[in-house]
C-alpha atoms as a PDB file:
ATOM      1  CA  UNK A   1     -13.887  -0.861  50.461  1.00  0.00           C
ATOM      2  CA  UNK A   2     -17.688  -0.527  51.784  1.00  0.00           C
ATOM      3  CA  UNK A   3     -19.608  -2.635  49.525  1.00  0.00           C
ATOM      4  CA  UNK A   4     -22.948  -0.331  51.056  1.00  0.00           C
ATOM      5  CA  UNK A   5     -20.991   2.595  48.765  1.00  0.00           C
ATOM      6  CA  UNK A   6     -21.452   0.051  45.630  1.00  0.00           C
ATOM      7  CA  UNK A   7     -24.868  -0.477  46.446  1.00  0.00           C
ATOM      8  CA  UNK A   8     -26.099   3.157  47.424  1.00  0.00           C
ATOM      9  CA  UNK A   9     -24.904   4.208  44.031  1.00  0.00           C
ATOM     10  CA  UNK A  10     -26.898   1.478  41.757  1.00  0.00           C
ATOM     11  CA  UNK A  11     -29.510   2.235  44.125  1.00  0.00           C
ATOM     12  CA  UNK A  12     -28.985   6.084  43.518  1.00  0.00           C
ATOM     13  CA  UNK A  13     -29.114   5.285  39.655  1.00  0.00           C
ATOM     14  CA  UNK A  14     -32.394   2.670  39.967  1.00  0.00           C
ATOM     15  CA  UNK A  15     -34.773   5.897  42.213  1.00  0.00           C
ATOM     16  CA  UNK A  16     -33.323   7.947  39.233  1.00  0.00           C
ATOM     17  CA  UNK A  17     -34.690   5.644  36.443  1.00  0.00           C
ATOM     18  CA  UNK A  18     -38.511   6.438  38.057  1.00  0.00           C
ATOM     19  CA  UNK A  19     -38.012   9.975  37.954  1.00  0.00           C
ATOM     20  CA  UNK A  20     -38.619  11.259  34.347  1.00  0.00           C
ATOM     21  CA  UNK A  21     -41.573   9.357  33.916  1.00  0.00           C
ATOM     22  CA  UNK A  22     -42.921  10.351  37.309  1.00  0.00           C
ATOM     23  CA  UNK A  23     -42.091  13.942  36.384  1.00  0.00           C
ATOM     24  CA  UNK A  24     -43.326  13.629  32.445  1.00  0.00           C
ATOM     25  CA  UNK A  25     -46.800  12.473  33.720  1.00  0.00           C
ATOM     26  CA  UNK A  26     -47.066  15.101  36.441  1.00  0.00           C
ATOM     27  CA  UNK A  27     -46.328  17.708  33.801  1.00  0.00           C
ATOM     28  CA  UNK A  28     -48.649  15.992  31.210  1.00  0.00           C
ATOM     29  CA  UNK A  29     -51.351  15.526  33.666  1.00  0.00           C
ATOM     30  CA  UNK A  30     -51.904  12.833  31.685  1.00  0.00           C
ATOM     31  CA  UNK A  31     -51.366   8.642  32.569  1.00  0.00           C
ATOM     32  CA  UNK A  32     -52.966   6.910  29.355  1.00  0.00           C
ATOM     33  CA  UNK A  33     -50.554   5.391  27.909  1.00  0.00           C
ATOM     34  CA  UNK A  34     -49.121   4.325  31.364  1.00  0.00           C
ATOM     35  CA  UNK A  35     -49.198   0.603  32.685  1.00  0.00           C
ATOM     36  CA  UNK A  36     -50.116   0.623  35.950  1.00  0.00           C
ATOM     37  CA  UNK A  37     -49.824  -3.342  36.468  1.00  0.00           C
ATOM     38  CA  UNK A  38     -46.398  -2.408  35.969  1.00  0.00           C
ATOM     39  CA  UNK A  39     -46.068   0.028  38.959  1.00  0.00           C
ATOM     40  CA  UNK A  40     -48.283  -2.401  41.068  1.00  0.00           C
ATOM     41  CA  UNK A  41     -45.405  -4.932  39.933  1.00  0.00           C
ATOM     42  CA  UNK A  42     -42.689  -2.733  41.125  1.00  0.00           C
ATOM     43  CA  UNK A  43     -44.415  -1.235  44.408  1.00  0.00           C
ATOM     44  CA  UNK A  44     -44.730  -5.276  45.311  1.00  0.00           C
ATOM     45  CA  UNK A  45     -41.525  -6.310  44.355  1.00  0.00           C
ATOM     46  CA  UNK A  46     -39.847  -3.002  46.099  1.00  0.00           C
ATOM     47  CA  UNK A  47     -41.919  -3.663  49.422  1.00  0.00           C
ATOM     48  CA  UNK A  48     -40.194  -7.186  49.666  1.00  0.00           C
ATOM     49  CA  UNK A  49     -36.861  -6.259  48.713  1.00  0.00           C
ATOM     50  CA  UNK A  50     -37.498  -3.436  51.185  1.00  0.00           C
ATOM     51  CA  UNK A  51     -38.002  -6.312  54.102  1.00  0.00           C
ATOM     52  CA  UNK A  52     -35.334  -7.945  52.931  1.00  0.00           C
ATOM     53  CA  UNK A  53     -33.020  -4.730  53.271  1.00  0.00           C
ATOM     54  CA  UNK A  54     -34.237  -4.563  56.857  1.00  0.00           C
ATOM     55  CA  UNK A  55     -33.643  -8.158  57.571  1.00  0.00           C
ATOM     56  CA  UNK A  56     -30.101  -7.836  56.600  1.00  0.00           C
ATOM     57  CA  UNK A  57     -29.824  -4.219  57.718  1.00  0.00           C
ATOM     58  CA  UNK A  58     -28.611  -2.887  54.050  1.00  0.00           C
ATOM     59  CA  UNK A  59     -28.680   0.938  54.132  1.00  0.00           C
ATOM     60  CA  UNK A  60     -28.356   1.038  50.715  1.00  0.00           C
ATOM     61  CA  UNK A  61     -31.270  -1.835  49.692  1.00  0.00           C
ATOM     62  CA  UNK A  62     -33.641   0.104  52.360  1.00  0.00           C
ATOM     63  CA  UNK A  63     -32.772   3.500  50.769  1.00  0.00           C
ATOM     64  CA  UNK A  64     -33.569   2.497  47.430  1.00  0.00           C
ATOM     65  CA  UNK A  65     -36.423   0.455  47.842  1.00  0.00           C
ATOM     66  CA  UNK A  66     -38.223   3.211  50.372  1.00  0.00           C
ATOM     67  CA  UNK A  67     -37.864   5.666  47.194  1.00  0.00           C
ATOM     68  CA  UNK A  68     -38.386   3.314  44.603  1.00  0.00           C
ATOM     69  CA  UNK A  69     -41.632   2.307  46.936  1.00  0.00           C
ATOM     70  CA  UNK A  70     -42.712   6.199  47.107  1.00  0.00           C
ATOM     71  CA  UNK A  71     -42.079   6.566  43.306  1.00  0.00           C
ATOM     72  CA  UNK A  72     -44.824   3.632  42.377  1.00  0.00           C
ATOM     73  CA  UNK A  73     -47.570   4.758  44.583  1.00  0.00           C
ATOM     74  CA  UNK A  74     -47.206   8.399  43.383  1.00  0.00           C
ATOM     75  CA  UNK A  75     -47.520   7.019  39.757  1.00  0.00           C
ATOM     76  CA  UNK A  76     -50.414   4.617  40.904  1.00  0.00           C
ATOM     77  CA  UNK A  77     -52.253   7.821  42.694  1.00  0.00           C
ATOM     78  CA  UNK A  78     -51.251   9.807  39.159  1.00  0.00           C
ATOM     79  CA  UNK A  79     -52.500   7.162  37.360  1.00  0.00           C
ATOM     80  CA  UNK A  80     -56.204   6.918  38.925  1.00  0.00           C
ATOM     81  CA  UNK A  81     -56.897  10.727  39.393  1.00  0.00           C
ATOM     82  CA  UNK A  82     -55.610  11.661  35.628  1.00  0.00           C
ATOM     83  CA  UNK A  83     -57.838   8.693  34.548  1.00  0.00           C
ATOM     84  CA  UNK A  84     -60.757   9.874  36.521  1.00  0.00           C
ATOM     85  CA  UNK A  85     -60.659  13.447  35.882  1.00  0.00           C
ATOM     86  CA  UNK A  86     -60.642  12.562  31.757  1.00  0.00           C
ATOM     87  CA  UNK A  87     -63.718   9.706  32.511  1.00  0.00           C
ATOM     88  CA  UNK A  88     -65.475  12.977  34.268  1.00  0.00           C
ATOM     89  CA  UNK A  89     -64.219  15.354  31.269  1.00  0.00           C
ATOM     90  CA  UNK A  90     -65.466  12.815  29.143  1.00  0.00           C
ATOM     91  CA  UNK A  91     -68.687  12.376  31.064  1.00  0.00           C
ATOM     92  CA  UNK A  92     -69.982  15.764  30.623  1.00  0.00           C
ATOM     93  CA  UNK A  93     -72.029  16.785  27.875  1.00  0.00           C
END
């Protein structure tokens, strides 16, 4: 057996742990009660395990950590613009 198959699939299921709070906040349009030290956390920790996937040539680490990688910075870019656009709500009198 191809242990890549094993590892595509619990990579599979770790992009698919992102995705419903990626999706709740885009519907929401709101990121306040969001950590965003904890996406800077994971965006760092996916970018190494991402060289490390290259450096072994895993198809399944590379997969997963490319989306994982995508996943954070979408959440970071949510994070900012939602936050800015209340500060500017909020700014107006």
């Amino acid at each position: 057996m191809n242990i890549e198959i094993i590892g595509t699939a619990a990579g599979t299921l770790s992009c698919i742990t992102f995705m419903p709070q990626v999706l709740r906040t885009w519907r929401l349009k709101s990121a306040d009660e969001i950590s965003p030290v904890m996406f800077v956390i994971a965006m760092i920790s996916t970018m190494l395990w991402l060289v490390y996937g290259i450096l072994i040539h895993s198809f399944s680490m590379i997969f997963t950590n490319v989306v994982v990688c995508c996943l954070s910075v979408v959440m970071l870019v949510m994070i900012i613009a939602f936050r800015q656009k209340r500060q500017v709500k909020n700014d107006v009198p």
